[in-house]
Protein backbone atom coordinates (compact mmCIF):
# COMPACT_ATOMS: atom_id res chain seq x y z
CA UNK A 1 0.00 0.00 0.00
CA UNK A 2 3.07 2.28 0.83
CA UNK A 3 4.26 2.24 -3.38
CA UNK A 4 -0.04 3.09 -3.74
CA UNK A 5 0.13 6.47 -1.55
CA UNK A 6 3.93 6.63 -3.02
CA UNK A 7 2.87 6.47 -6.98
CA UNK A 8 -0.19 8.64 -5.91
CA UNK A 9 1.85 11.17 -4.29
CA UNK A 10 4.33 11.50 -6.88
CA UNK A 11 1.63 11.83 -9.40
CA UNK A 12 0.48 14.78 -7.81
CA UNK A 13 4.00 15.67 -7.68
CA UNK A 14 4.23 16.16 -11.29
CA UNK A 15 0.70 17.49 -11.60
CA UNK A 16 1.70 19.97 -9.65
CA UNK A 17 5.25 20.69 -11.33
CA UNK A 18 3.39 20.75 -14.82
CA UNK A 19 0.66 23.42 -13.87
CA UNK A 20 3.32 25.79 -12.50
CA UNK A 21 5.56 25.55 -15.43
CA UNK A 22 2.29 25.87 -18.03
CA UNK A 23 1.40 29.61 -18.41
CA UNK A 24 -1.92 31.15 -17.47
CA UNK A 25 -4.33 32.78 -20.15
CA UNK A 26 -3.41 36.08 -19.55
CA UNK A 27 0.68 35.48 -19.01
CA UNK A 28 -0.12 34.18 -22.93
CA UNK A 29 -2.43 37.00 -24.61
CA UNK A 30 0.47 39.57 -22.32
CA UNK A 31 3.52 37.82 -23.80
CA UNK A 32 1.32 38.22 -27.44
CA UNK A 33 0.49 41.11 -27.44
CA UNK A 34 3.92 42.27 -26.79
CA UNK A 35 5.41 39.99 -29.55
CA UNK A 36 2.73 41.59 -31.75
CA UNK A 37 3.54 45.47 -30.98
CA UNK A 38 7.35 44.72 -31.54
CA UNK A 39 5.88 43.40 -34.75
CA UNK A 40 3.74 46.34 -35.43
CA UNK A 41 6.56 48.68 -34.51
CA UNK A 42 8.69 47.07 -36.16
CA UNK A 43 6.72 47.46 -39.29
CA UNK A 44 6.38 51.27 -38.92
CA UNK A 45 9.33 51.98 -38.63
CA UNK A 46 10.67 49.90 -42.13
CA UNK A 47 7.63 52.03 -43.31
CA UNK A 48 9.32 55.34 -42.33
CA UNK A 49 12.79 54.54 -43.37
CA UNK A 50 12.01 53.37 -46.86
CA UNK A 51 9.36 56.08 -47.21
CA UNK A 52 12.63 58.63 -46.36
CA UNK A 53 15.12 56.55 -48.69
CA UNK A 54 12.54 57.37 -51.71
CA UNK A 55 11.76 60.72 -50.95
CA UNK A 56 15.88 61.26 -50.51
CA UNK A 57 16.36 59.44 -53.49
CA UNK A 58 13.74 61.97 -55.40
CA UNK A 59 15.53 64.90 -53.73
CA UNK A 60 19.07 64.14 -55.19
CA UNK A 61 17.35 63.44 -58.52
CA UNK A 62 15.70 66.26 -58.79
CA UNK A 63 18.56 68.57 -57.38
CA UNK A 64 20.50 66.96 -60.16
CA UNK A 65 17.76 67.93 -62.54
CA UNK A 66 18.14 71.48 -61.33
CA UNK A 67 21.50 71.18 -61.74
CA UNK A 68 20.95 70.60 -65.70
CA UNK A 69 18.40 72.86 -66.25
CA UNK A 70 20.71 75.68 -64.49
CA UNK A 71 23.53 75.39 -67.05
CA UNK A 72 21.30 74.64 -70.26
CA UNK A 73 19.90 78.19 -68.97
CA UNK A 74 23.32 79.68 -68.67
CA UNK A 75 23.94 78.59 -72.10
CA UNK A 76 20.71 79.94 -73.65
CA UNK A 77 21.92 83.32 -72.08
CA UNK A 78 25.14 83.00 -74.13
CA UNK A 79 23.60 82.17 -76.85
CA UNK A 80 20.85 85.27 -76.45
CA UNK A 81 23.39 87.78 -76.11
CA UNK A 82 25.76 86.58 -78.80
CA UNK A 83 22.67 86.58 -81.05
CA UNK A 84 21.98 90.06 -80.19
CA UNK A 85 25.59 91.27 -80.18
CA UNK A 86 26.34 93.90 -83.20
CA UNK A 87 29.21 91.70 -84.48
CA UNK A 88 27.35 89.02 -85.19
CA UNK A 89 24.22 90.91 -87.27
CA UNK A 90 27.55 92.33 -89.30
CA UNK A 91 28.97 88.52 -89.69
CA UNK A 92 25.27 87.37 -91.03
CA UNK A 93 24.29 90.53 -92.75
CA UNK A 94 24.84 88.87 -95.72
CA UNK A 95 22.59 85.83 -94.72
CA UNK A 96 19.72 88.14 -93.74
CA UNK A 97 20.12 90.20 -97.09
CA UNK A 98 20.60 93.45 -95.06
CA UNK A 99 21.96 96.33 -96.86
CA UNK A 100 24.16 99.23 -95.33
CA UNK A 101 22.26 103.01 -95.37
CA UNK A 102 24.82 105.13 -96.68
CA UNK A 103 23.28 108.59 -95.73
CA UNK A 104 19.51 107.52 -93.96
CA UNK A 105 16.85 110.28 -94.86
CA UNK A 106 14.56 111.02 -91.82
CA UNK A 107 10.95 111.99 -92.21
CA UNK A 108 9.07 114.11 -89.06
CA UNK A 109 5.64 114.19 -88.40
CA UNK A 110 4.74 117.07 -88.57
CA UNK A 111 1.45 117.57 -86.89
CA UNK A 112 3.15 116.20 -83.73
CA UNK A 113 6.65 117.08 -82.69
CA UNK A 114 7.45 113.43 -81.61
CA UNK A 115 10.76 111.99 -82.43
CA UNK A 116 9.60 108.68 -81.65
CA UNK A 117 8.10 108.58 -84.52
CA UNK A 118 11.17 109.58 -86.79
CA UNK A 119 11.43 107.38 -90.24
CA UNK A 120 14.51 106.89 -92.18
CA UNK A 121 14.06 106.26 -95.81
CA UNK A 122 16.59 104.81 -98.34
């Protein structure tokens, strides 16, 4: 009868040792719900890092684009005032079919004393 109360005990015993080592219900949704905000959190912030990796990435391209249109307009000034310089019309005076006024003729209007409005004839 002694092994009996002996096996009986011990079975209790490891009843015993297995509840205490099992969690309870709210030891598990805790331990969850903590596993899913590191999750969550985790997600967030990949979120916010990519999401500043494009927008960085956009930046330099578009500073770059900048960049480009900056010189293309520095060379369209060039290119303005060495159209409009007085050496050039006399380099492509022929190309226009200009023709040099040897001694211009100017005609007044004279109902108005303007000399805005001044016309040289041929």
């Amino acid at each position: 009868m002694r092994t009996y109360y002996c096996k009986i005990a011990e079975t209790k015993r490891k009843r015993e040792d297995s509840r205490s080592r099992t969690l309870t219900g709210s030891v598990h949704i805790a331990l969850l719900s903590m596993l899913m905000m590191t999750f969550v959190g985790g997600g967030i912030y990949l979120y916010s890092v990519n999401k500043s990796a494009v927008q960085g990435y956009h930046m330099r391209t578009l500073e770059k684009e900048i960049g480009v249109l900056k010189q293309e307009n520095e060379n369209l000034r060039i290119s303005e005032a060495d159209a409009r310089s007085l050496y050039r019309m006399e380099t492509v005076r022929e190309d226009l079919h200009m023709q040099k006024i040897e001694a211009p003729l100017f005609l007044e209007d004279t109902e108005r004393e303007s000399h805005d409005r001044s016309v040289a004839l041929r």
